[in-house]
PDB file of N, CA and C in Angstrom:
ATOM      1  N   UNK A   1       8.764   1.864 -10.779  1.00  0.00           N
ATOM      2  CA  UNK A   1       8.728   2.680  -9.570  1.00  0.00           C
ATOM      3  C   UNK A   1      10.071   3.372  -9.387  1.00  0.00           C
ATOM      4  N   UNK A   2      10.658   5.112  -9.292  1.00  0.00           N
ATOM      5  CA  UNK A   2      10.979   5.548  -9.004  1.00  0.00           C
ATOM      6  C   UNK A   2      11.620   5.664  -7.197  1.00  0.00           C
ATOM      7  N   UNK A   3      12.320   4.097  -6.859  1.00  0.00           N
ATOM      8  CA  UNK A   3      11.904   4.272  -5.163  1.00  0.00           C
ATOM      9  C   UNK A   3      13.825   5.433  -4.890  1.00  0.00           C
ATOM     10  N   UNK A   4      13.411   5.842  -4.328  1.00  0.00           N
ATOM     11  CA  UNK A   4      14.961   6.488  -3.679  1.00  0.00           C
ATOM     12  C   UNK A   4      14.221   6.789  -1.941  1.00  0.00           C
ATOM     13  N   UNK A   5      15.749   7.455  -1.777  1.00  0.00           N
ATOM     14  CA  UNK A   5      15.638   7.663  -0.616  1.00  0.00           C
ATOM     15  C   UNK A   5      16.119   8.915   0.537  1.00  0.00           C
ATOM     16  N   UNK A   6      15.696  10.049   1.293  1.00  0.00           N
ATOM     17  CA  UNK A   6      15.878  11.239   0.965  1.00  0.00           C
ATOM     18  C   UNK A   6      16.021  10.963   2.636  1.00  0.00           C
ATOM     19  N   UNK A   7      17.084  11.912   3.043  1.00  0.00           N
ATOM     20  CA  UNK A   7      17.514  12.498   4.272  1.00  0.00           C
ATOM     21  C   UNK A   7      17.075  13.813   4.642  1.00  0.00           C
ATOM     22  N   UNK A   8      16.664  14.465   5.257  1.00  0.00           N
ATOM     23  CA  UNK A   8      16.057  15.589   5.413  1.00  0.00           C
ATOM     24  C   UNK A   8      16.413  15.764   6.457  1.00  0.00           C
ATOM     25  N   UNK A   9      16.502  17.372   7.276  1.00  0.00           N
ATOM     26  CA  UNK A   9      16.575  17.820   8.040  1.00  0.00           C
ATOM     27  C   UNK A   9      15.556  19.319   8.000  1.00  0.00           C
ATOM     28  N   UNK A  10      14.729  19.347   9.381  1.00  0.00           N
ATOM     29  CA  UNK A  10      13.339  20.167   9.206  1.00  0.00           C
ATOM     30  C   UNK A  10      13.742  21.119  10.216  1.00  0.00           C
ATOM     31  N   UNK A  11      13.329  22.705   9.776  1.00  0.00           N
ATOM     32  CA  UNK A  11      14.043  23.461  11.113  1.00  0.00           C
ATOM     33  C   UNK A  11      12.762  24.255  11.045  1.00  0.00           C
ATOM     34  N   UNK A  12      12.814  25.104  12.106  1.00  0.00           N
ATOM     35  CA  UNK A  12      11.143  26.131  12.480  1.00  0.00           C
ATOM     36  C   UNK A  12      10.624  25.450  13.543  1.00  0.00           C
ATOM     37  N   UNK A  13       9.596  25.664  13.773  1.00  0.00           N
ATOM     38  CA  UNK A  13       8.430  25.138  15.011  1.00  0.00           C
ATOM     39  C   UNK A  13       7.943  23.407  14.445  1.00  0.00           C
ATOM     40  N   UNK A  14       9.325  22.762  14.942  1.00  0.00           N
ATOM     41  CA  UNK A  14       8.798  21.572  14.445  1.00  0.00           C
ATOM     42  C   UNK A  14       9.233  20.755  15.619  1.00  0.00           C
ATOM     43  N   UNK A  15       9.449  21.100  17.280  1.00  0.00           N
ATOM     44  CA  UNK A  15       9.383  19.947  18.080  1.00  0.00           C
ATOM     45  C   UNK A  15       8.139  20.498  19.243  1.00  0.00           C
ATOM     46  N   UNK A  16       7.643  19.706  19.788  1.00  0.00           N
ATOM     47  CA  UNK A  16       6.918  19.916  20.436  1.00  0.00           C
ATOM     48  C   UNK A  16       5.328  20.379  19.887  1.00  0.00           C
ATOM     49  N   UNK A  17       5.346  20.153  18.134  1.00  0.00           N
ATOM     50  CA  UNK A  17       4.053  20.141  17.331  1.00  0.00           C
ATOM     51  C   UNK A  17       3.149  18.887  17.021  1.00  0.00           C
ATOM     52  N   UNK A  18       4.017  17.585  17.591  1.00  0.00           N
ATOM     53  CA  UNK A  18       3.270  16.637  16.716  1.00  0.00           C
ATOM     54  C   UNK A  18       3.996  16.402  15.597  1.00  0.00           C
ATOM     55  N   UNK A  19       4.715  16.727  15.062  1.00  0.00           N
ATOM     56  CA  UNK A  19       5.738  16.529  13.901  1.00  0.00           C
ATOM     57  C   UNK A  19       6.006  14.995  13.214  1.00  0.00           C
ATOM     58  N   UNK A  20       6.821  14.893  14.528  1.00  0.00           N
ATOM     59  CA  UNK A  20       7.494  13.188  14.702  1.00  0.00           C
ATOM     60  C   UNK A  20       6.024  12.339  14.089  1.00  0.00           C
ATOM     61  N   UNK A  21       5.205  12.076  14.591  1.00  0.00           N
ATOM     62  CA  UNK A  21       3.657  12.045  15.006  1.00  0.00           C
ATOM     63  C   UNK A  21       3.128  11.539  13.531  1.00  0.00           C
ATOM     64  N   UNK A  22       2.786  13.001  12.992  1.00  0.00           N
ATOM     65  CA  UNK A  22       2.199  13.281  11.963  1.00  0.00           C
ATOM     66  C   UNK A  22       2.927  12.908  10.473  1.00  0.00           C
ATOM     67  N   UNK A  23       4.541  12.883  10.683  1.00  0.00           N
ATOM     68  CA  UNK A  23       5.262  12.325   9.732  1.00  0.00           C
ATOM     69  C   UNK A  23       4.951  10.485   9.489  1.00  0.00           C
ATOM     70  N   UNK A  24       5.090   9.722  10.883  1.00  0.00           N
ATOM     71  CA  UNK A  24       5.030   8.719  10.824  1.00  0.00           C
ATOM     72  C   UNK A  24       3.556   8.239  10.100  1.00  0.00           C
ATOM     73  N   UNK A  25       2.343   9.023  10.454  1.00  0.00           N
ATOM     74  CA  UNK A  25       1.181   9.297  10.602  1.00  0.00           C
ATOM     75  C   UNK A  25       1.327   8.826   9.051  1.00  0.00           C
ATOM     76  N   UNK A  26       1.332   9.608   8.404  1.00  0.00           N
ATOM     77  CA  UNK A  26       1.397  10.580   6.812  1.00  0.00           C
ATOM     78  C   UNK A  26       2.383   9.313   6.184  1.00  0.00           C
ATOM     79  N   UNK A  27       3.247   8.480   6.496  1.00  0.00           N
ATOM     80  CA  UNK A  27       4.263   8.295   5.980  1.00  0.00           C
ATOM     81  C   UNK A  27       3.340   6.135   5.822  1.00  0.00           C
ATOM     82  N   UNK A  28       2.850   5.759   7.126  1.00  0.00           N
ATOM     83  CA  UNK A  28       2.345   4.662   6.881  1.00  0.00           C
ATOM     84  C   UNK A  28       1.287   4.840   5.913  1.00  0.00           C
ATOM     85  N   UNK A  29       0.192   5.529   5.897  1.00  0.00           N
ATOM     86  CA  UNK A  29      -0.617   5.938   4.638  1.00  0.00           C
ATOM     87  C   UNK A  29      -0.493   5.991   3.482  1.00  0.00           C
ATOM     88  N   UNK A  30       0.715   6.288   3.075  1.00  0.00           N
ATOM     89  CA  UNK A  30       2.185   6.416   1.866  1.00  0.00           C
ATOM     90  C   UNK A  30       2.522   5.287   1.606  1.00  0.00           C
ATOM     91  N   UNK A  31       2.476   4.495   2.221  1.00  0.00           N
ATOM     92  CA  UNK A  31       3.664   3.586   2.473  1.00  0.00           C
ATOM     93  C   UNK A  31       5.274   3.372   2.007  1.00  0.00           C
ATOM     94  N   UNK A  32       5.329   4.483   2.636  1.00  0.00           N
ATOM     95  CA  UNK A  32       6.793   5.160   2.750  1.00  0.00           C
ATOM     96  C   UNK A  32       7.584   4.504   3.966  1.00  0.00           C
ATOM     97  N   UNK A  33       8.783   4.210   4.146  1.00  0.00           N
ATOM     98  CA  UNK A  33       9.404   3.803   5.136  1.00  0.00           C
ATOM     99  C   UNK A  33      10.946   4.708   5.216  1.00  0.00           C
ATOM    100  N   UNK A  34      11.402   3.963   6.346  1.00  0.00           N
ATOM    101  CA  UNK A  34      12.201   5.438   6.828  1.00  0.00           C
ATOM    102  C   UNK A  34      12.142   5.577   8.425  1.00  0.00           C
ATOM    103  N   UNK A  35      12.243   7.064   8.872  1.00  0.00           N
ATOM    104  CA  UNK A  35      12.180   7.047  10.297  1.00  0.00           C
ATOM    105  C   UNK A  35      12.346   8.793  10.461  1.00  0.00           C
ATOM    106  N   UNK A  36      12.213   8.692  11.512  1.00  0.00           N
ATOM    107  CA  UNK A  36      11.932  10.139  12.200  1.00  0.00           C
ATOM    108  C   UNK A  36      12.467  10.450  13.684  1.00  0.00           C
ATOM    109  N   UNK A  37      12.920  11.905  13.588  1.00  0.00           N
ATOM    110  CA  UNK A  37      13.713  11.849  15.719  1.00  0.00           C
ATOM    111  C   UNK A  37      14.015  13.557  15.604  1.00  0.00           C
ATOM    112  N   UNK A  38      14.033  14.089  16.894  1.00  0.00           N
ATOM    113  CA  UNK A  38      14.091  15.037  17.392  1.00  0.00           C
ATOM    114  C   UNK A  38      15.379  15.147  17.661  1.00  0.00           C
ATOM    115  N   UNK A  39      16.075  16.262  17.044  1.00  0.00           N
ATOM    116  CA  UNK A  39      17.489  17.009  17.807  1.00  0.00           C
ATOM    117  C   UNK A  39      17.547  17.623  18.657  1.00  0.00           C
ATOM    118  N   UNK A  40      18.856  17.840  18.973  1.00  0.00           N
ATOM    119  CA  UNK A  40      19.403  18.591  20.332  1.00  0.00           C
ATOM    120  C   UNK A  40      19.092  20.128  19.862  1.00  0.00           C
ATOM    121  N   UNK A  41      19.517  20.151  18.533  1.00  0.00           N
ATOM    122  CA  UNK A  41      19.568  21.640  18.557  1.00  0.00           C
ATOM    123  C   UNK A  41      18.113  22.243  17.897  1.00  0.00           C
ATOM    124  N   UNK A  42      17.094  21.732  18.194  1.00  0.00           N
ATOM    125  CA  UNK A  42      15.533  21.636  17.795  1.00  0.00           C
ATOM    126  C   UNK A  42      14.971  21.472  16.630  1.00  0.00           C
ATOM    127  N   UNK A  43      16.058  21.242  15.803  1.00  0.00           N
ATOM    128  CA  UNK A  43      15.474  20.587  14.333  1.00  0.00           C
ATOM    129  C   UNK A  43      14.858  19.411  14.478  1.00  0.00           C
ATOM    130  N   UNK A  44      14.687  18.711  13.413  1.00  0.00           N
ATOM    131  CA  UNK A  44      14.350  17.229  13.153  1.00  0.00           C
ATOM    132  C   UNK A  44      14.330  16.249  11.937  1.00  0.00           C
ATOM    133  N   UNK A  45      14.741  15.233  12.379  1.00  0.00           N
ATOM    134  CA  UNK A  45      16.131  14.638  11.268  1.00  0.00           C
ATOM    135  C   UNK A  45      14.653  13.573  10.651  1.00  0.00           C
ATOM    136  N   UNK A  46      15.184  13.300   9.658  1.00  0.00           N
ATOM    137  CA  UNK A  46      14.015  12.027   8.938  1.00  0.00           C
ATOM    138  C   UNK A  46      14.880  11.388   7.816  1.00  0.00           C
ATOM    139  N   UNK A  47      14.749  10.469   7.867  1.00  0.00           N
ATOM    140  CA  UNK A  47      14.723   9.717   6.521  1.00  0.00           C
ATOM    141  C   UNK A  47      13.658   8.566   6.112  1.00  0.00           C
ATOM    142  N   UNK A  48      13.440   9.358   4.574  1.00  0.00           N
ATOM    143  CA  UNK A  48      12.535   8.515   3.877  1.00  0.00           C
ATOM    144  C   UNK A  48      12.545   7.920   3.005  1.00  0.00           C
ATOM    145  N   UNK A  49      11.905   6.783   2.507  1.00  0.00           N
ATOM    146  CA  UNK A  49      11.997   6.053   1.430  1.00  0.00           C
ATOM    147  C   UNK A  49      10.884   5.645   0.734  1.00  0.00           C
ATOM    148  N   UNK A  50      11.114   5.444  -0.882  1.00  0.00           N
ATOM    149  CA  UNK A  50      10.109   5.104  -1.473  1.00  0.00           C
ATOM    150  C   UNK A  50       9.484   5.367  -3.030  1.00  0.00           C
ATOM    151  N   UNK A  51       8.688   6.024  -3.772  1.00  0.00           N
ATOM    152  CA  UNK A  51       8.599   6.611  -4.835  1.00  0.00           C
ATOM    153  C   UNK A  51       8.652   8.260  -4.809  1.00  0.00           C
ATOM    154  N   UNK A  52       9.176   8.704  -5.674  1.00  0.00           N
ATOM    155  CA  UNK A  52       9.492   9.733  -5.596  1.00  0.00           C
ATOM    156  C   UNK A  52       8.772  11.293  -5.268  1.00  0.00           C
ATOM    157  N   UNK A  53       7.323  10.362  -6.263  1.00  0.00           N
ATOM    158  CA  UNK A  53       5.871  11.131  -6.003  1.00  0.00           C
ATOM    159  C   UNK A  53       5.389  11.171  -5.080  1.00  0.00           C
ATOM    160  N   UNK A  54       5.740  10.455  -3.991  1.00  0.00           N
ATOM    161  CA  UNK A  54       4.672   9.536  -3.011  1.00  0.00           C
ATOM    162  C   UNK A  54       5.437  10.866  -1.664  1.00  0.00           C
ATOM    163  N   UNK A  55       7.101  10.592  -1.704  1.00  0.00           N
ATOM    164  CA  UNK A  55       7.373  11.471  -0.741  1.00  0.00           C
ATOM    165  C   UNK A  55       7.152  12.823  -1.042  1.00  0.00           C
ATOM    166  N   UNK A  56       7.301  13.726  -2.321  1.00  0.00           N
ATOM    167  CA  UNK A  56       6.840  14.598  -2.418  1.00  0.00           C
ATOM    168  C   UNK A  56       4.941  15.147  -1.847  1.00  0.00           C
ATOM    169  N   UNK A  57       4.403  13.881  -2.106  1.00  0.00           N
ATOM    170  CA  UNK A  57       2.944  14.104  -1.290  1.00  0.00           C
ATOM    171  C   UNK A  57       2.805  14.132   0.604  1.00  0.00           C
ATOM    172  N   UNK A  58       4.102  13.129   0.844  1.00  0.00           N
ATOM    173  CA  UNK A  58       4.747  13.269   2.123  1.00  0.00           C
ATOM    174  C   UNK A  58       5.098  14.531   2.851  1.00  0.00           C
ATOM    175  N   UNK A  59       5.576  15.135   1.965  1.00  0.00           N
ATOM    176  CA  UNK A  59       6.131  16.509   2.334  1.00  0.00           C
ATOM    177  C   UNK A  59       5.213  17.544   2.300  1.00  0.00           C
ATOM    178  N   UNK A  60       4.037  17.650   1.574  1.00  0.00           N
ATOM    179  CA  UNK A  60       2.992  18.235   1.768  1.00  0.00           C
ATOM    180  C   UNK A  60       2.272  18.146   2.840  1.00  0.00           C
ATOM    181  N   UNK A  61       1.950  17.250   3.277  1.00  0.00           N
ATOM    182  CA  UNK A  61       0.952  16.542   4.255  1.00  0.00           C
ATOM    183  C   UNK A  61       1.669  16.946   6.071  1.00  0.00           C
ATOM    184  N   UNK A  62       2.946  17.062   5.611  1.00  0.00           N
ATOM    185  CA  UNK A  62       3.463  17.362   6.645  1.00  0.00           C
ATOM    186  C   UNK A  62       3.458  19.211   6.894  1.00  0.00           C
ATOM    187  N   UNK A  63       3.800  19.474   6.073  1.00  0.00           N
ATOM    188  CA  UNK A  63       4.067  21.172   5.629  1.00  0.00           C
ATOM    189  C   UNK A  63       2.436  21.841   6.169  1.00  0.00           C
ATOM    190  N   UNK A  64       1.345  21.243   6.105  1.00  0.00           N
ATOM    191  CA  UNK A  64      -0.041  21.275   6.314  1.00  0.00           C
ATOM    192  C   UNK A  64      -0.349  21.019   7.667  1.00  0.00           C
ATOM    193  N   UNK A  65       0.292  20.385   8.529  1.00  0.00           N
ATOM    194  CA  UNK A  65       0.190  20.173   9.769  1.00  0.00           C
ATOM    195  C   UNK A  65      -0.067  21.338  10.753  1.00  0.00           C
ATOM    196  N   UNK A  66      -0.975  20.975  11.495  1.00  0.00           N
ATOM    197  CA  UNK A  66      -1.481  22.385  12.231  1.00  0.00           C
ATOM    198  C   UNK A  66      -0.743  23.112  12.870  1.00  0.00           C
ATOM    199  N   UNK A  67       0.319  22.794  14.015  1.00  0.00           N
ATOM    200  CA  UNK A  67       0.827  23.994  14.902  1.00  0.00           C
ATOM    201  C   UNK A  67       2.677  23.867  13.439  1.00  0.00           C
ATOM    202  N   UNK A  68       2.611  22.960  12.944  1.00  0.00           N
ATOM    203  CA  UNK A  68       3.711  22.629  12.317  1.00  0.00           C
ATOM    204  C   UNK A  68       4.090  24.003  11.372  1.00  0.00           C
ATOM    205  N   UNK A  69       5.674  24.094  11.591  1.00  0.00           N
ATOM    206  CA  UNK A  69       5.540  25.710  11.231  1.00  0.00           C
ATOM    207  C   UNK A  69       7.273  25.532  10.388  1.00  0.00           C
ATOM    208  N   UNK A  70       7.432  24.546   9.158  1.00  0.00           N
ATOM    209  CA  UNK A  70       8.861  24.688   8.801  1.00  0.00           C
ATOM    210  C   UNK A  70       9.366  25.939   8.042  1.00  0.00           C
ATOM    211  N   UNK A  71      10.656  26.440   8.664  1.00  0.00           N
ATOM    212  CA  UNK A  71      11.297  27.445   8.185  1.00  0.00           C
ATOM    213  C   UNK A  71      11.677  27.138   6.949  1.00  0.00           C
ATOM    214  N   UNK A  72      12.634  25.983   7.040  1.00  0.00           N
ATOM    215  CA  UNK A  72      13.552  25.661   6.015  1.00  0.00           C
ATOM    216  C   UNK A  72      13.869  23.955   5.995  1.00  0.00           C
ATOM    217  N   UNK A  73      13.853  23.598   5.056  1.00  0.00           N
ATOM    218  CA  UNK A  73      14.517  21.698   5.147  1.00  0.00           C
ATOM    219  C   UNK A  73      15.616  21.750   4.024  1.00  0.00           C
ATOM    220  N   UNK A  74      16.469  21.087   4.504  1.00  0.00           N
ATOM    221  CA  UNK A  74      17.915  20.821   3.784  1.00  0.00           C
ATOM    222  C   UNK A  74      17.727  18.899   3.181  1.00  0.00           C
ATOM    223  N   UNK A  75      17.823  18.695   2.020  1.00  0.00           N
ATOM    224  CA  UNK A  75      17.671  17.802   1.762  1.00  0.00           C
ATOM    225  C   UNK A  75      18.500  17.300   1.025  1.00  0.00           C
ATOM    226  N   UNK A  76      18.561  15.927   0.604  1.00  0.00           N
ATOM    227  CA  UNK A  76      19.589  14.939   0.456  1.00  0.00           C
ATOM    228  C   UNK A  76      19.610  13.578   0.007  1.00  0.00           C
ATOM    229  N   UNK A  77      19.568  13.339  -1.481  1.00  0.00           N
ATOM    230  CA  UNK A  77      19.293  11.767  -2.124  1.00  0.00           C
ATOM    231  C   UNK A  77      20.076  11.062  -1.251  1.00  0.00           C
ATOM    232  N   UNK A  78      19.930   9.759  -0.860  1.00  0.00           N
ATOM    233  CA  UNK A  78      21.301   8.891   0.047  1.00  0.00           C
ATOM    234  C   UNK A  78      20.399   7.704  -0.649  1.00  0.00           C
ATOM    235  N   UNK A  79      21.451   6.262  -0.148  1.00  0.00           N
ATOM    236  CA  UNK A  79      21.471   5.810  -1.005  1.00  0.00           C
ATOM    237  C   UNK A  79      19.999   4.636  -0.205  1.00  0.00           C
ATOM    238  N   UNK A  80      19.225   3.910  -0.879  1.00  0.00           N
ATOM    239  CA  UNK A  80      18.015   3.388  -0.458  1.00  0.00           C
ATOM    240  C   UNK A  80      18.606   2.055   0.625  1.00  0.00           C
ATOM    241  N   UNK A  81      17.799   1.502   1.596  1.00  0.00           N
ATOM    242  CA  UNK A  81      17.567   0.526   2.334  1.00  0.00           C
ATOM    243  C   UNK A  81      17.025  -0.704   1.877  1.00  0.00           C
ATOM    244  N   UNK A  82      17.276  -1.427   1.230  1.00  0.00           N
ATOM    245  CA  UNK A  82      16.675  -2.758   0.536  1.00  0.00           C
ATOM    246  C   UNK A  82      15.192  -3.643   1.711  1.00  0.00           C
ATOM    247  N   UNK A  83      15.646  -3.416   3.023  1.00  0.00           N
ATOM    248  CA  UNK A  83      15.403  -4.676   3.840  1.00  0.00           C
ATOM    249  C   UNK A  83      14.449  -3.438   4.496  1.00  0.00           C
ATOM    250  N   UNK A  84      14.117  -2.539   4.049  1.00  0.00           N
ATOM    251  CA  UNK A  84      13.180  -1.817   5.644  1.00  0.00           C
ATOM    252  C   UNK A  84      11.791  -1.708   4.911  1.00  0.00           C
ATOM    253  N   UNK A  85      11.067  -1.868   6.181  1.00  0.00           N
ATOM    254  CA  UNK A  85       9.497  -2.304   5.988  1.00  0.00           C
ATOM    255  C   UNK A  85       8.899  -1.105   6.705  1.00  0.00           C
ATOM    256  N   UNK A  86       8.889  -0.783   7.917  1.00  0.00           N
ATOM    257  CA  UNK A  86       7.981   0.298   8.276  1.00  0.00           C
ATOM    258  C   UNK A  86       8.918   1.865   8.230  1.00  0.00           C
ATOM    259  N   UNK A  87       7.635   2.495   8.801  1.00  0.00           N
ATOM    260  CA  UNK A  87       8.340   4.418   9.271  1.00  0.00           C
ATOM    261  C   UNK A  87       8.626   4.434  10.907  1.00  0.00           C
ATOM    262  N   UNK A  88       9.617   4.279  11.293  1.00  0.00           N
ATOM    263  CA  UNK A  88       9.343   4.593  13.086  1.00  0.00           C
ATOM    264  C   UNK A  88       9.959   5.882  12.983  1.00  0.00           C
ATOM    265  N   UNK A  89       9.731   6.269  14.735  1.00  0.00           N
ATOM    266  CA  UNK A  89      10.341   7.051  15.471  1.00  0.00           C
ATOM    267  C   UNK A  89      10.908   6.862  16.079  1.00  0.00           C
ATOM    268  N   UNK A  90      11.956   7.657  16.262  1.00  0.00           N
ATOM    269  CA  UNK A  90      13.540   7.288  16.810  1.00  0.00           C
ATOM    270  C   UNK A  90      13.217   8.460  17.742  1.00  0.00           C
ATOM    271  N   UNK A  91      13.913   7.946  19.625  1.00  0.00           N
ATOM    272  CA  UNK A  91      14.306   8.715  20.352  1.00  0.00           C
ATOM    273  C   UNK A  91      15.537   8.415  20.939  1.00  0.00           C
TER     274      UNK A  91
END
Protein backbone atom coordinates (compact mmCIF):
# COMPACT_ATOMS: atom_id res chain seq x y z
CA UNK A 1 0.00 0.00 0.00
CA UNK A 2 1.16 3.29 -1.19
CA UNK A 3 -0.35 5.22 2.16
CA UNK A 4 0.93 9.07 2.23
CA UNK A 5 -0.52 11.93 3.18
CA UNK A 6 -1.62 15.20 1.32
CA UNK A 7 -2.48 18.76 2.64
CA UNK A 8 -4.60 20.58 0.37
CA UNK A 9 -6.01 23.77 0.21
CA UNK A 10 -9.47 24.20 -2.06
CA UNK A 11 -10.39 27.72 -3.38
CA UNK A 12 -13.74 28.65 -5.68
CA UNK A 13 -17.33 28.08 -4.44
CA UNK A 14 -16.38 25.73 -1.85
CA UNK A 15 -18.00 27.14 1.55
CA UNK A 16 -21.38 27.20 2.03
CA UNK A 17 -21.74 24.03 -0.75
CA UNK A 18 -21.66 21.08 1.39
CA UNK A 19 -17.99 20.67 0.78
CA UNK A 20 -16.80 19.99 4.39
CA UNK A 21 -19.90 17.44 4.18
CA UNK A 22 -19.29 15.67 1.11
CA UNK A 23 -15.43 15.39 1.67
CA UNK A 24 -15.95 13.66 4.98
CA UNK A 25 -18.89 11.87 3.15
CA UNK A 26 -16.51 10.58 0.20
CA UNK A 27 -13.55 10.18 2.47
CA UNK A 28 -15.28 7.44 5.15
CA UNK A 29 -16.34 5.37 1.99
CA UNK A 30 -12.48 5.53 1.05
CA UNK A 31 -11.44 4.90 4.07
CA UNK A 32 -9.30 7.68 4.02
CA UNK A 33 -8.59 9.60 7.21
CA UNK A 34 -7.58 13.07 7.76
CA UNK A 35 -9.87 16.08 8.36
CA UNK A 36 -11.51 18.97 6.88
CA UNK A 37 -12.43 23.02 8.02
CA UNK A 38 -13.44 26.17 6.56
CA UNK A 39 -11.21 29.42 6.36
CA UNK A 40 -11.40 32.88 7.11
CA UNK A 41 -10.45 33.82 3.84
CA UNK A 42 -13.15 31.26 2.11
CA UNK A 43 -10.98 28.56 1.05
CA UNK A 44 -10.84 25.20 2.67
CA UNK A 45 -8.05 23.43 4.26
CA UNK A 46 -8.04 19.34 4.35
CA UNK A 47 -5.80 16.88 5.09
CA UNK A 48 -5.79 13.44 3.90
CA UNK A 49 -4.49 10.21 4.33
CA UNK A 50 -4.10 6.94 2.89
CA UNK A 51 -3.36 5.13 -0.57
CA UNK A 52 -2.47 7.09 -3.12
CA UNK A 53 -5.19 5.82 -5.61
CA UNK A 54 -7.82 5.94 -3.17
CA UNK A 55 -7.27 9.88 -2.57
CA UNK A 56 -6.94 10.57 -6.08
CA UNK A 57 -10.64 8.87 -6.37
CA UNK A 58 -11.25 11.28 -3.30
CA UNK A 59 -10.58 14.14 -5.26
CA UNK A 60 -12.85 13.24 -7.94
CA UNK A 61 -15.83 12.56 -5.96
CA UNK A 62 -15.40 15.78 -4.49
CA UNK A 63 -14.64 17.87 -7.80
CA UNK A 64 -18.30 16.17 -8.87
CA UNK A 65 -20.13 17.62 -6.09
CA UNK A 66 -23.16 19.55 -7.04
CA UNK A 67 -23.13 23.31 -6.11
CA UNK A 68 -19.16 22.48 -5.48
CA UNK A 69 -17.33 24.72 -7.86
CA UNK A 70 -13.14 24.42 -7.27
CA UNK A 71 -11.10 27.05 -8.94
CA UNK A 72 -7.84 25.87 -7.97
CA UNK A 73 -6.19 23.41 -5.04
CA UNK A 74 -2.61 23.86 -3.96
CA UNK A 75 -1.29 20.68 -2.78
CA UNK A 76 1.27 19.15 -0.61
CA UNK A 77 2.90 15.53 0.38
CA UNK A 78 3.41 16.06 4.44
CA UNK A 79 4.46 13.62 6.33
CA UNK A 80 1.63 10.62 7.37
CA UNK A 81 -0.17 10.23 10.95
CA UNK A 82 0.52 6.67 12.25
CA UNK A 83 -2.33 6.73 15.09
CA UNK A 84 -5.44 8.39 13.10
CA UNK A 85 -8.49 6.35 12.45
CA UNK A 86 -11.32 8.50 11.15
CA UNK A 87 -12.02 11.83 8.59
CA UNK A 88 -13.59 14.68 10.82
CA UNK A 89 -14.49 18.12 10.51
CA UNK A 90 -12.82 20.73 12.10
CA UNK A 91 -14.52 24.07 13.13
Amino acid sequence: MDKIRIKAEFYGQVQGVGFRYTARHAAGALGLTGWVRNEYDGSVSAEVQGDRAVIQEWLRVIQSGRYIEISHIDMNEIATIDDERSFRVDY
